[in-house]
C-alpha atoms as a PDB file:
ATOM      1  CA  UNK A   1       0.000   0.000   0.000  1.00  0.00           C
ATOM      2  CA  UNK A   2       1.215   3.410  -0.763  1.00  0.00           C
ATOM      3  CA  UNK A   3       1.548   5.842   1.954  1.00  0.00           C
ATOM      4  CA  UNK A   4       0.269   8.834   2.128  1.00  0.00           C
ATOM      5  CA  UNK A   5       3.975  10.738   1.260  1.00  0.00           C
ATOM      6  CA  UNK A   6       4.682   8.315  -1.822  1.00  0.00           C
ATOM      7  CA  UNK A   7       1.203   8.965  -3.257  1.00  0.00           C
ATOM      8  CA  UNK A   8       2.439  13.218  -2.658  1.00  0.00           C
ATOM      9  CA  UNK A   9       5.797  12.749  -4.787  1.00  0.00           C
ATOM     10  CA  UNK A  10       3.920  10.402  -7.854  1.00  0.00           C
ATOM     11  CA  UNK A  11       1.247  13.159  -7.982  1.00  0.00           C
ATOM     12  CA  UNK A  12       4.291  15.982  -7.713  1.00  0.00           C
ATOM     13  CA  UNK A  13       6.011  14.076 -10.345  1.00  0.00           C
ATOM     14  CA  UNK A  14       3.085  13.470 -12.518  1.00  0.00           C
ATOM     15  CA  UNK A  15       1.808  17.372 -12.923  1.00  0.00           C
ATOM     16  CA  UNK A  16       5.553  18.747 -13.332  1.00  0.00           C
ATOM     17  CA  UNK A  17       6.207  16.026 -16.099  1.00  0.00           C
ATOM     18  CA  UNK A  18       2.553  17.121 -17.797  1.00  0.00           C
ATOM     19  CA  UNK A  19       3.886  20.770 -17.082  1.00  0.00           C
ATOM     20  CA  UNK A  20       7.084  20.166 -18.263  1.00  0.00           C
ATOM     21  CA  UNK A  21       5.239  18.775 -21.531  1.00  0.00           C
ATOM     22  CA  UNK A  22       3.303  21.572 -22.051  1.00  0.00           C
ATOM     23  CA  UNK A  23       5.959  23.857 -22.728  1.00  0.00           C
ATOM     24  CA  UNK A  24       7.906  21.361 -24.871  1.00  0.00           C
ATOM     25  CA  UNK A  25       5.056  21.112 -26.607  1.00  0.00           C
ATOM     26  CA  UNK A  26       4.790  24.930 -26.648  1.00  0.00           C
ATOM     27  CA  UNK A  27       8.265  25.690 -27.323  1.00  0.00           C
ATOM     28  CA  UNK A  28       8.289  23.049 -30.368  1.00  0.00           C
ATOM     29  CA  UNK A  29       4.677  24.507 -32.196  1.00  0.00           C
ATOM     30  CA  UNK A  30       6.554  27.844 -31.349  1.00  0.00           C
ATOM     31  CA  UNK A  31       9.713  27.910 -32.522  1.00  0.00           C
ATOM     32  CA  UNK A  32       9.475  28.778 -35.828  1.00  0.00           C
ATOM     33  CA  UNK A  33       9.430  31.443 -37.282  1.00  0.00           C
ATOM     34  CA  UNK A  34      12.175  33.027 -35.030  1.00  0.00           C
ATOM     35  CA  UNK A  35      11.454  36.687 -34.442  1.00  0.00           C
ATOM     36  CA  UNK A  36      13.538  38.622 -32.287  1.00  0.00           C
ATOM     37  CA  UNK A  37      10.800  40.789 -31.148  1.00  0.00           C
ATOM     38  CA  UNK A  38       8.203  38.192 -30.543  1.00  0.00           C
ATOM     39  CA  UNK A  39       7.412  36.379 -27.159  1.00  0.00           C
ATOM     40  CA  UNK A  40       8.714  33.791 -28.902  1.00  0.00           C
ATOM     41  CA  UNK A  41      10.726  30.569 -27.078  1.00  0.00           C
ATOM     42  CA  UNK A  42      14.483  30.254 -27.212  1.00  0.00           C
ATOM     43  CA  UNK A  43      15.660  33.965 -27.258  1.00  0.00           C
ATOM     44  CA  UNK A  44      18.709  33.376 -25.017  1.00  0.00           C
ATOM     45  CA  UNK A  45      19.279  29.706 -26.598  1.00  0.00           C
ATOM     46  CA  UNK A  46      19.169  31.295 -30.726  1.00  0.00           C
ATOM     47  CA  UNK A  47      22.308  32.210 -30.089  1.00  0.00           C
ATOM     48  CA  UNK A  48      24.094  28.904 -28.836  1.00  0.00           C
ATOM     49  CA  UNK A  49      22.809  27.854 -32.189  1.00  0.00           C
ATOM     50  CA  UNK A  50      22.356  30.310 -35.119  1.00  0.00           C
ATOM     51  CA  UNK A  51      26.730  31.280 -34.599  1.00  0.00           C
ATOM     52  CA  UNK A  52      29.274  29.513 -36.220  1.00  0.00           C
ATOM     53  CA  UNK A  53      32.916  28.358 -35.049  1.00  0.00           C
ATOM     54  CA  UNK A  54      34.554  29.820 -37.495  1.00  0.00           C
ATOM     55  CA  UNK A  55      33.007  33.582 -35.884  1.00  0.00           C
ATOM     56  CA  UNK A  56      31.285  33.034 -32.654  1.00  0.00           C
ATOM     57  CA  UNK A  57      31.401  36.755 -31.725  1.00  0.00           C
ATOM     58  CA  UNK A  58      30.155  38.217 -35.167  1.00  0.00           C
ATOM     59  CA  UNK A  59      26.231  39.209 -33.627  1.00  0.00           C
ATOM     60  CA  UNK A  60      27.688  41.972 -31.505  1.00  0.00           C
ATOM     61  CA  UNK A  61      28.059  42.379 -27.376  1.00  0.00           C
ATOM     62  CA  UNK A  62      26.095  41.141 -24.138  1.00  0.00           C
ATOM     63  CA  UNK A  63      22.920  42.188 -24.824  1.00  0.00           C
ATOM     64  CA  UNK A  64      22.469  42.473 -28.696  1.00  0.00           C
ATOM     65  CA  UNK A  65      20.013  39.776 -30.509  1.00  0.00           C
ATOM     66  CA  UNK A  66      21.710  36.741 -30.835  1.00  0.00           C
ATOM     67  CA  UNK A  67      25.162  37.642 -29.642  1.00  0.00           C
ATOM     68  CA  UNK A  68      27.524  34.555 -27.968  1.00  0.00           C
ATOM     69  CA  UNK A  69      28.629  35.588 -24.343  1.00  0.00           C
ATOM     70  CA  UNK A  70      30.284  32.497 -23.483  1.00  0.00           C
ATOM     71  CA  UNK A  71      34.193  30.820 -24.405  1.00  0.00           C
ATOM     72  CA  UNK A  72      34.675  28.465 -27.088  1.00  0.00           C
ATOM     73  CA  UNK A  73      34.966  25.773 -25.083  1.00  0.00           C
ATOM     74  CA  UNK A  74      31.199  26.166 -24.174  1.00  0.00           C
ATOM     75  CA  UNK A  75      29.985  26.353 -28.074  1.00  0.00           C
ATOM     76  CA  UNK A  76      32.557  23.552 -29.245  1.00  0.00           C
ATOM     77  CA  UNK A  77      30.537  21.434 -25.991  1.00  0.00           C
ATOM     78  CA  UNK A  78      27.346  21.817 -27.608  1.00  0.00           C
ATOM     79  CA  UNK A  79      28.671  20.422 -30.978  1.00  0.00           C
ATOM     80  CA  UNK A  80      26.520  16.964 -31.309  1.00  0.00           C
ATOM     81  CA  UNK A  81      23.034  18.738 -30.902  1.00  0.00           C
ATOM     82  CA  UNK A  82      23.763  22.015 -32.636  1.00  0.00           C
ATOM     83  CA  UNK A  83      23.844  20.177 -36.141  1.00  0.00           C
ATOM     84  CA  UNK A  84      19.804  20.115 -35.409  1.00  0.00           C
ATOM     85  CA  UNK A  85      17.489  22.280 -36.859  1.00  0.00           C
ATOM     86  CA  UNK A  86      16.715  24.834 -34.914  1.00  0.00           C
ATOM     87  CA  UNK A  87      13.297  23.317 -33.503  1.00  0.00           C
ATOM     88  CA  UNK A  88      14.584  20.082 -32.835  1.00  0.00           C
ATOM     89  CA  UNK A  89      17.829  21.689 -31.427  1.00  0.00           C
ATOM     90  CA  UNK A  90      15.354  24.010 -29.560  1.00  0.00           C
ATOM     91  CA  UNK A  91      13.025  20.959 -27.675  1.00  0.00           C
ATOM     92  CA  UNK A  92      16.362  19.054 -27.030  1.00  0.00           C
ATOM     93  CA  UNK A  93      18.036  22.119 -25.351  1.00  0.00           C
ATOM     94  CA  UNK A  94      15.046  22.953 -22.930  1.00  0.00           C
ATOM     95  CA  UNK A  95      14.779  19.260 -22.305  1.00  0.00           C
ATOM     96  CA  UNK A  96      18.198  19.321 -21.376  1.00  0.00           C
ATOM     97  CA  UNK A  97      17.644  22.022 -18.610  1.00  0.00           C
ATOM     98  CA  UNK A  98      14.100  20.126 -17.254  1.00  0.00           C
ATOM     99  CA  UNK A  99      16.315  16.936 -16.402  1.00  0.00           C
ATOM    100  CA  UNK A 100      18.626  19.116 -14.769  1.00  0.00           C
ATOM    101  CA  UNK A 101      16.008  20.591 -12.722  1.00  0.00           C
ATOM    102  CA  UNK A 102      14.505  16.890 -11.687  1.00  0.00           C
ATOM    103  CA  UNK A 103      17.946  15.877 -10.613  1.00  0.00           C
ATOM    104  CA  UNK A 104      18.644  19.078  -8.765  1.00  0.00           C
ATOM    105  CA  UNK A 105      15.287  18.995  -6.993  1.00  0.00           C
ATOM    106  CA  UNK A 106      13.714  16.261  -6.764  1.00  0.00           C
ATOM    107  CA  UNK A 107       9.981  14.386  -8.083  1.00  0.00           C
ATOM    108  CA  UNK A 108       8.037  16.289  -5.147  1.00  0.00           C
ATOM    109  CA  UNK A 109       9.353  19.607  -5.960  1.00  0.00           C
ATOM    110  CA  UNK A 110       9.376  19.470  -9.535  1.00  0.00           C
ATOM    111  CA  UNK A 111       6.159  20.714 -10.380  1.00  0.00           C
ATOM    112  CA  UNK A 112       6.365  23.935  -8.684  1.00  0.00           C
ATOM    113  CA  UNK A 113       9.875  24.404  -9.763  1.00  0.00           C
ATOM    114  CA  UNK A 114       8.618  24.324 -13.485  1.00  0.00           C
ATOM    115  CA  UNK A 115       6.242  26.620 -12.341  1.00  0.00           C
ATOM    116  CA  UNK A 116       8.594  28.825 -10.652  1.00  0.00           C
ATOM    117  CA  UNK A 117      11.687  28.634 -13.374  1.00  0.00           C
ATOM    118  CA  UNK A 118       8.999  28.958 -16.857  1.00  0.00           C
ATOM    119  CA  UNK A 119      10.231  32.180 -17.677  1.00  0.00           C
ATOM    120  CA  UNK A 120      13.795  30.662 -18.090  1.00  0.00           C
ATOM    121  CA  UNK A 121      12.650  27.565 -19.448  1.00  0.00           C
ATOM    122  CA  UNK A 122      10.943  29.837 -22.151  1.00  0.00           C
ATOM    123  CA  UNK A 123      14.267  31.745 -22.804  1.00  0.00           C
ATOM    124  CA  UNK A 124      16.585  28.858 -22.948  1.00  0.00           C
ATOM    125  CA  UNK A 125      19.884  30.370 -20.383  1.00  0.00           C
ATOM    126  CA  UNK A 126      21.857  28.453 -18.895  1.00  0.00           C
ATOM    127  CA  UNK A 127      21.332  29.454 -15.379  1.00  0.00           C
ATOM    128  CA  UNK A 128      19.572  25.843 -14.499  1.00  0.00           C
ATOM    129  CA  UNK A 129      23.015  24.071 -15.425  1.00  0.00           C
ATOM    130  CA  UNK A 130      24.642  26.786 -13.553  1.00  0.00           C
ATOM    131  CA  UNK A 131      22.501  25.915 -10.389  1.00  0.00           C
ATOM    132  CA  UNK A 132      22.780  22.200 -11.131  1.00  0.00           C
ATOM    133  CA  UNK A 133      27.229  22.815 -11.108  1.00  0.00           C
ATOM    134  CA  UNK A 134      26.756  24.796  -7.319  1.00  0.00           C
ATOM    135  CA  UNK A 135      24.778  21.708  -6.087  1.00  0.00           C
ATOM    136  CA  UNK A 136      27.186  19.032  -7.997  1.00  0.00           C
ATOM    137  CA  UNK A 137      30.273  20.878  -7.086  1.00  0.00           C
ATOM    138  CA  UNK A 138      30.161  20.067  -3.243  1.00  0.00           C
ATOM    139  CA  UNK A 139      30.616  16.484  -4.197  1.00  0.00           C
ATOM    140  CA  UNK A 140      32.645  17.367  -7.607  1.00  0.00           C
ATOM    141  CA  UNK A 141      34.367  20.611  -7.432  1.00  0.00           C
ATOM    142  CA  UNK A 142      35.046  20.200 -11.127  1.00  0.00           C
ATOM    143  CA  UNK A 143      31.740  21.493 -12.118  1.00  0.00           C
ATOM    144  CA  UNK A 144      32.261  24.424 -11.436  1.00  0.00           C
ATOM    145  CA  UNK A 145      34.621  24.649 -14.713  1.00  0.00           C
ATOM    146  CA  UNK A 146      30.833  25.135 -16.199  1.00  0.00           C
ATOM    147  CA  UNK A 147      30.898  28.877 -14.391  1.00  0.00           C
ATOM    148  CA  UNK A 148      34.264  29.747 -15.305  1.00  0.00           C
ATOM    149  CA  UNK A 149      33.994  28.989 -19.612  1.00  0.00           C
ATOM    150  CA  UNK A 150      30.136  30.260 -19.506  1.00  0.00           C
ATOM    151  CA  UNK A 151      29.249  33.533 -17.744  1.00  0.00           C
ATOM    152  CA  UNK A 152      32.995  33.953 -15.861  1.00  0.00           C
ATOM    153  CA  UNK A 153      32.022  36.008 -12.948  1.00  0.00           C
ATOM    154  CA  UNK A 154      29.786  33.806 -11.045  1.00  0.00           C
ATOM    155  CA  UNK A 155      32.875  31.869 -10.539  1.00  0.00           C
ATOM    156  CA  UNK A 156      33.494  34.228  -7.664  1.00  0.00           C
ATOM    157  CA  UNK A 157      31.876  31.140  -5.938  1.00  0.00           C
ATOM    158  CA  UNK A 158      35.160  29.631  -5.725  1.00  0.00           C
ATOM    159  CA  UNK A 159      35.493  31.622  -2.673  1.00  0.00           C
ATOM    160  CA  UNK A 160      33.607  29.235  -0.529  1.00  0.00           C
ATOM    161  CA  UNK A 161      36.204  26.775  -0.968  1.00  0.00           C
ATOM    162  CA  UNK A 162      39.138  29.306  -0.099  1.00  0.00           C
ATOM    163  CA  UNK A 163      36.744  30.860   2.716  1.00  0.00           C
ATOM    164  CA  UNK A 164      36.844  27.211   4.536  1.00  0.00           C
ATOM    165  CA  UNK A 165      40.762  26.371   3.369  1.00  0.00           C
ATOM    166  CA  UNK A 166      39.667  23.699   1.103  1.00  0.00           C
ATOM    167  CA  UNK A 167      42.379  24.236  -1.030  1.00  0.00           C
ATOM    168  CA  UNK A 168      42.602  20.713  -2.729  1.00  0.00           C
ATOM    169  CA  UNK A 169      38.656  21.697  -4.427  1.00  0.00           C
ATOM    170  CA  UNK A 170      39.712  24.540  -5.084  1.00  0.00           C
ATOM    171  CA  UNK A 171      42.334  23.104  -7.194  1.00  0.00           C
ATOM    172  CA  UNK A 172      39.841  20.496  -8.707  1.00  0.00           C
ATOM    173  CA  UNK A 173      37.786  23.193 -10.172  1.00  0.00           C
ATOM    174  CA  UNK A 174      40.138  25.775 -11.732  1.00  0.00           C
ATOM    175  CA  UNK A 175      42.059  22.509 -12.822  1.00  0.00           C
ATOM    176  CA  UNK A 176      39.619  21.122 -14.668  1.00  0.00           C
ATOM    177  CA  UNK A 177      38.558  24.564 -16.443  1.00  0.00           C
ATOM    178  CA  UNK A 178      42.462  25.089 -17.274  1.00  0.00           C
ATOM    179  CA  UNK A 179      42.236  21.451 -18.857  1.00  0.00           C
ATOM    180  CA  UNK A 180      38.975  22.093 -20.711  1.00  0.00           C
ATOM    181  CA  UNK A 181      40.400  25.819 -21.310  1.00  0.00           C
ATOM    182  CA  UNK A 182      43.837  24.603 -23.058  1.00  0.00           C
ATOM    183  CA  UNK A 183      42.325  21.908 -25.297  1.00  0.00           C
ATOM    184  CA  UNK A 184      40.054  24.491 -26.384  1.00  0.00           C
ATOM    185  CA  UNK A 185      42.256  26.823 -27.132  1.00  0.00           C
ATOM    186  CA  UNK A 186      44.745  24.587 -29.050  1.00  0.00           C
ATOM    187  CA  UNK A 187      42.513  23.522 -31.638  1.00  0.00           C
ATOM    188  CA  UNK A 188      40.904  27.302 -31.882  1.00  0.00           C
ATOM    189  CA  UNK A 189      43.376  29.964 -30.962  1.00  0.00           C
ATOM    190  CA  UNK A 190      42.096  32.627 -32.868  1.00  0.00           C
ATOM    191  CA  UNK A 191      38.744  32.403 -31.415  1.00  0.00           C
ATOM    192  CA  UNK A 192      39.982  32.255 -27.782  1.00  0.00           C
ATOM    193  CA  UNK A 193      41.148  35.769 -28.854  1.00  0.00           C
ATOM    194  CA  UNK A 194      38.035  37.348 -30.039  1.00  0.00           C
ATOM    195  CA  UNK A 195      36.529  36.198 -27.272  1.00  0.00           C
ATOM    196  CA  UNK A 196      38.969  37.799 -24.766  1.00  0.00           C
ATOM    197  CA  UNK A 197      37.928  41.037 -27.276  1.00  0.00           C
ATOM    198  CA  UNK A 198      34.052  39.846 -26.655  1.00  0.00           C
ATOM    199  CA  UNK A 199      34.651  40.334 -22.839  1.00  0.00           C
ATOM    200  CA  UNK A 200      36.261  43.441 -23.223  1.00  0.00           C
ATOM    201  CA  UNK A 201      34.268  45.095 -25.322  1.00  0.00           C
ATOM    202  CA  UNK A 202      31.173  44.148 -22.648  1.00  0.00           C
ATOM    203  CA  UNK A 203      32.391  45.928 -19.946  1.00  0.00           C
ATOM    204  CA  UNK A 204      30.171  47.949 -18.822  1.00  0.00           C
ATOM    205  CA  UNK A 205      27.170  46.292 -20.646  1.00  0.00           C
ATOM    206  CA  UNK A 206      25.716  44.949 -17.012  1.00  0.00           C
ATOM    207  CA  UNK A 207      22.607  47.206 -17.104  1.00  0.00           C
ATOM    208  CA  UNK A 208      21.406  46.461 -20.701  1.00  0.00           C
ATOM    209  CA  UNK A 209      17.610  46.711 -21.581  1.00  0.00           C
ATOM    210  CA  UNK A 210      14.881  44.104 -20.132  1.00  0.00           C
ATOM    211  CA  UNK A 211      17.597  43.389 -17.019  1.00  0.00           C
ATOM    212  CA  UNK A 212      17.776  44.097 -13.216  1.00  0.00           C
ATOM    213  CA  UNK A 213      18.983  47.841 -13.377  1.00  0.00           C
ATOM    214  CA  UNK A 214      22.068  47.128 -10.326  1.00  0.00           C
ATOM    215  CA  UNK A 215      25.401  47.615 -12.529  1.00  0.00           C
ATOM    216  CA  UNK A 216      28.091  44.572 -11.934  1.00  0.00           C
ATOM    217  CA  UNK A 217      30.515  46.479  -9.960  1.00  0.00           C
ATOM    218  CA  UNK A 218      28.055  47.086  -7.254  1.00  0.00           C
ATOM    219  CA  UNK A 219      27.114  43.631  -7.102  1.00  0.00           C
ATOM    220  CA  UNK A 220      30.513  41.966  -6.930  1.00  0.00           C
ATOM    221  CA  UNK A 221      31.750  42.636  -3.760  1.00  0.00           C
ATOM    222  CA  UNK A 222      28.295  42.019  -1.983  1.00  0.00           C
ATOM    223  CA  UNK A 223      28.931  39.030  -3.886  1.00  0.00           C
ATOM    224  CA  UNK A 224      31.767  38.079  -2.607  1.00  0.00           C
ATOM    225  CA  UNK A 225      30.884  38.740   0.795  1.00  0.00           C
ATOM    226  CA  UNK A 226      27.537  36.282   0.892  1.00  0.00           C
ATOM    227  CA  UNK A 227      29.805  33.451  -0.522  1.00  0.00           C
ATOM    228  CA  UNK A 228      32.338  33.813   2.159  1.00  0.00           C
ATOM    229  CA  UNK A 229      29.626  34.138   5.139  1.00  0.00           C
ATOM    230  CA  UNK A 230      27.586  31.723   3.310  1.00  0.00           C
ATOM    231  CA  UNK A 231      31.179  29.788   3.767  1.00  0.00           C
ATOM    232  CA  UNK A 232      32.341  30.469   7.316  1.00  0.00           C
ATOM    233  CA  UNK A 233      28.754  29.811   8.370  1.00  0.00           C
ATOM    234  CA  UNK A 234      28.091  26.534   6.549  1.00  0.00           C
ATOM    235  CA  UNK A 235      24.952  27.838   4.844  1.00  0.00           C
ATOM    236  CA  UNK A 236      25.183  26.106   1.523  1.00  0.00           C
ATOM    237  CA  UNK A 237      21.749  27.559   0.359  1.00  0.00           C
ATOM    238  CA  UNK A 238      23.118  30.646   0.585  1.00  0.00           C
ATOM    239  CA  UNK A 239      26.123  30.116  -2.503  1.00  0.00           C
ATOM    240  CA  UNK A 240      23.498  30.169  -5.210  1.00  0.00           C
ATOM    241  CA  UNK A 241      22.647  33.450  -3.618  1.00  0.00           C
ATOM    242  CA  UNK A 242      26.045  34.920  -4.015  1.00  0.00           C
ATOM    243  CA  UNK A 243      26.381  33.543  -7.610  1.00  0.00           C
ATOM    244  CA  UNK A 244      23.486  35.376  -8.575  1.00  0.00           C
ATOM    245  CA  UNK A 245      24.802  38.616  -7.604  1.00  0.00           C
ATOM    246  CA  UNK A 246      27.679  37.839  -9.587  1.00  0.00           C
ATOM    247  CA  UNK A 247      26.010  37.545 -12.819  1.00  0.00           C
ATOM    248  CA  UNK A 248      27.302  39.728 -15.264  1.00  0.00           C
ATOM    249  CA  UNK A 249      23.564  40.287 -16.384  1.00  0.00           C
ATOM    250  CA  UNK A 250      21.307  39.266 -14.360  1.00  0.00           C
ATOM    251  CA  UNK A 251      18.017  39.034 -16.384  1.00  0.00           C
ATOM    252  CA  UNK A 252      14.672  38.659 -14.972  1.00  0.00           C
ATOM    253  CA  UNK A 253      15.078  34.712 -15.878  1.00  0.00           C
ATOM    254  CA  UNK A 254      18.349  34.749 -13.910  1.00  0.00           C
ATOM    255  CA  UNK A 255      16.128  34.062 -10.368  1.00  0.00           C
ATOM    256  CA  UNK A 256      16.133  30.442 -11.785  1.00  0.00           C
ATOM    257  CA  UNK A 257      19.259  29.652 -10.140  1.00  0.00           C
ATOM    258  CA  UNK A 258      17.956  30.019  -6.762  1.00  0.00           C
ATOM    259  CA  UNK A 259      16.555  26.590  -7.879  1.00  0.00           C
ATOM    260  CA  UNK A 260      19.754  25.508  -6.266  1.00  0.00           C
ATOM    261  CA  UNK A 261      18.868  26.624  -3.002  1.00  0.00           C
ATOM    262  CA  UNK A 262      16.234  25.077  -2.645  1.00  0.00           C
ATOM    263  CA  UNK A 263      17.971  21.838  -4.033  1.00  0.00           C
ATOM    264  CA  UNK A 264      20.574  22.184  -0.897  1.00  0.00           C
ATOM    265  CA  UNK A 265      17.459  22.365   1.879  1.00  0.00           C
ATOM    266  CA  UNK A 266      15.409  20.211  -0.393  1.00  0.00           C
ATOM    267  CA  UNK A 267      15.228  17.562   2.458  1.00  0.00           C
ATOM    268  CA  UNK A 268      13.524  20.526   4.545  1.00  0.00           C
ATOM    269  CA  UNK A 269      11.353  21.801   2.480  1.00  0.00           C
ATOM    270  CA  UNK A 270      10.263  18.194   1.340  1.00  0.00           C
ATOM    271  CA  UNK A 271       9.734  17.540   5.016  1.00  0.00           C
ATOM    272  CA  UNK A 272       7.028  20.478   5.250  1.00  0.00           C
ATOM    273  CA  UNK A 273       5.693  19.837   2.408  1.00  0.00           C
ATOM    274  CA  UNK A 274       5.085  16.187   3.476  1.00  0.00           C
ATOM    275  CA  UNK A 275       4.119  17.652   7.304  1.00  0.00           C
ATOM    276  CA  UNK A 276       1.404  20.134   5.466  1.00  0.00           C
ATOM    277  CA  UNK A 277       0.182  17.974   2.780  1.00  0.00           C
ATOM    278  CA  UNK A 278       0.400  14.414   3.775  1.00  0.00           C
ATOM    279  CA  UNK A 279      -1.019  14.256   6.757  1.00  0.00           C
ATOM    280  CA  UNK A 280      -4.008  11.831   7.146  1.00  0.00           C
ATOM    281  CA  UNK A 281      -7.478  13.533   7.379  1.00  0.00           C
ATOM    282  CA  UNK A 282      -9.038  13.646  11.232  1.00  0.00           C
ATOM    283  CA  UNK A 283     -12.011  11.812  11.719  1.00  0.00           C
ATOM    284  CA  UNK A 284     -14.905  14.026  13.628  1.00  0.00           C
ATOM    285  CA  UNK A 285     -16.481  11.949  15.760  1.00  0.00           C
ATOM    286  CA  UNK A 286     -20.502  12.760  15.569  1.00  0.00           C
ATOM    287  CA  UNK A 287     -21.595  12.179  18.883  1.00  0.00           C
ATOM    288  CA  UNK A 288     -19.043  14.372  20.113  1.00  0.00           C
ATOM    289  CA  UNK A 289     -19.558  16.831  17.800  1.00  0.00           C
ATOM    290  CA  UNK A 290     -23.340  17.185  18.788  1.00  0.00           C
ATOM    291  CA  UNK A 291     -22.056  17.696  22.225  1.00  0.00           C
END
């Protein structure tokens, strides 16, 4: 017999994986045409696919339609689904971020999760896999190579393992993105430069249209200081926190990786939820309600 708490997650489950269908379904029927000043899906995710290796950086700067913030090492990654068509390529991608959202949180959270990270899911970013690498990287510090050759700055996270002297993770991760880095770089070279040019030319660029108006240089150092209490206080949840501020845009979507806080108390949370939701109905006695 199922209990009460089992019967709660296979319901959870059940809606967020019809949710999670609607907007494949959605973002598939939607995808094409692409307009650039429609509501249209895959806005942020266009531009992992329309650019080319040869000239990853030709759209223009952070901010500009279509324009590749992220290292080579990122694009050349993404090589074995980008030879899709753009709708296939498109439904692929966003299922890509649900899975890492049901991994991250779990079947009885899913459903309001989708709920809660739709407007990303619409967009296509990659700030699910970002919050997916903060949860991974306490167990595998290397995932956090994913920060460092995507958005850069939220790497600033790093400080939670220098913050508690765990030097041999810290290692691990800027290791692993020098490894990734260097192969990357040896087979492209050229566009390891323009993309150095990409980041400097972007400077600057942390306030652009349709984002949170709170420039990057404000941000950073509170940044830096909620890692390193979130750190010296052992308060996981509050990393993704930290990373968020260190954004170098952070777009209204961005709130999605704050999925990874609740990932890190997701045993809490669950435990309410189960508390609130599961508990058996109370039987009113009649006589002694009459009384």
């Amino acid at each position: 017999m199922l209990t009460a708490e089992k019967r709660l997650r296979r319901v959870s489950l059940a809606v967020g994986l019809a949710s999670a269908a609607l907007i494949l379904l959605a973002v598939g029927s939607s995808a094409e045409p692409f307009s650039p000043d429609s509501f249209g899906p895959g806005h942020d995710a266009r531009s992992y696919w329309v650019v080319t290796l040869d000239d990853p950086y030709a759209f223009g700067l952070v901010g500009e339609e279509s324009a590749f913030p992220y290292s080579p090492a990122f694009l050349q990654a993404l090589t074995p689904i980008r030879v899709l068509d753009w709708t296939p390529f498109l439904v692929v991608w966003t299922g890509l971020l649900m899975a890492a959202l049901l991994v991250m949180v779990g079947p009885l959270l899913f459903a309001p999760m989708v709920a809660l990270t739709a407007i990303d899911l619409w967009g296509g970013n990659i700030h699910l896999l970002l919050a997916l690498a903060i949860v991974a990287g306490f167990r595998w510090p290397a995932a956090w190579a994913l920060m460092l050759l995507s958005k850069v700055t939220p790497g600033i996270g790093l400080l939670w393992f220098a913050a508690r002297g765990e030097w041999r993770a810290l290692s691990l991760a800027l290791g692993t993105a020098t490894v990734i880095g260097g192969i990357s770089l040896a087979v492209a070279p050229d566009i390891w430069v323009d993309w150095f040019r990409f980041l400097e030319g972007s400077t600057g660029r942390s306030t652009v249209g349709h984002s949170v108006p709170v420039p990057l240089w404000v941000r950073l150092p509170l940044a830096a200081a909620v890692v390193v209490i979130a750190a010296r206080t052992d308060r996981r949840w509050l990393l993704p926190v930290g990373v968020l501020l260190a954004l170098p845009v952070i777009w209204w979507g961005s709130f999605s990786i704050l999925a990874a806080s609740c990932a890190l108390e997701r045993q809490r949370i669950e435990g309410w939820l189960v508390r609130r939701l599961a508990r058996p109905a109370r039987v009113v006695d009649p006589v002694a309600a009459g009384r």
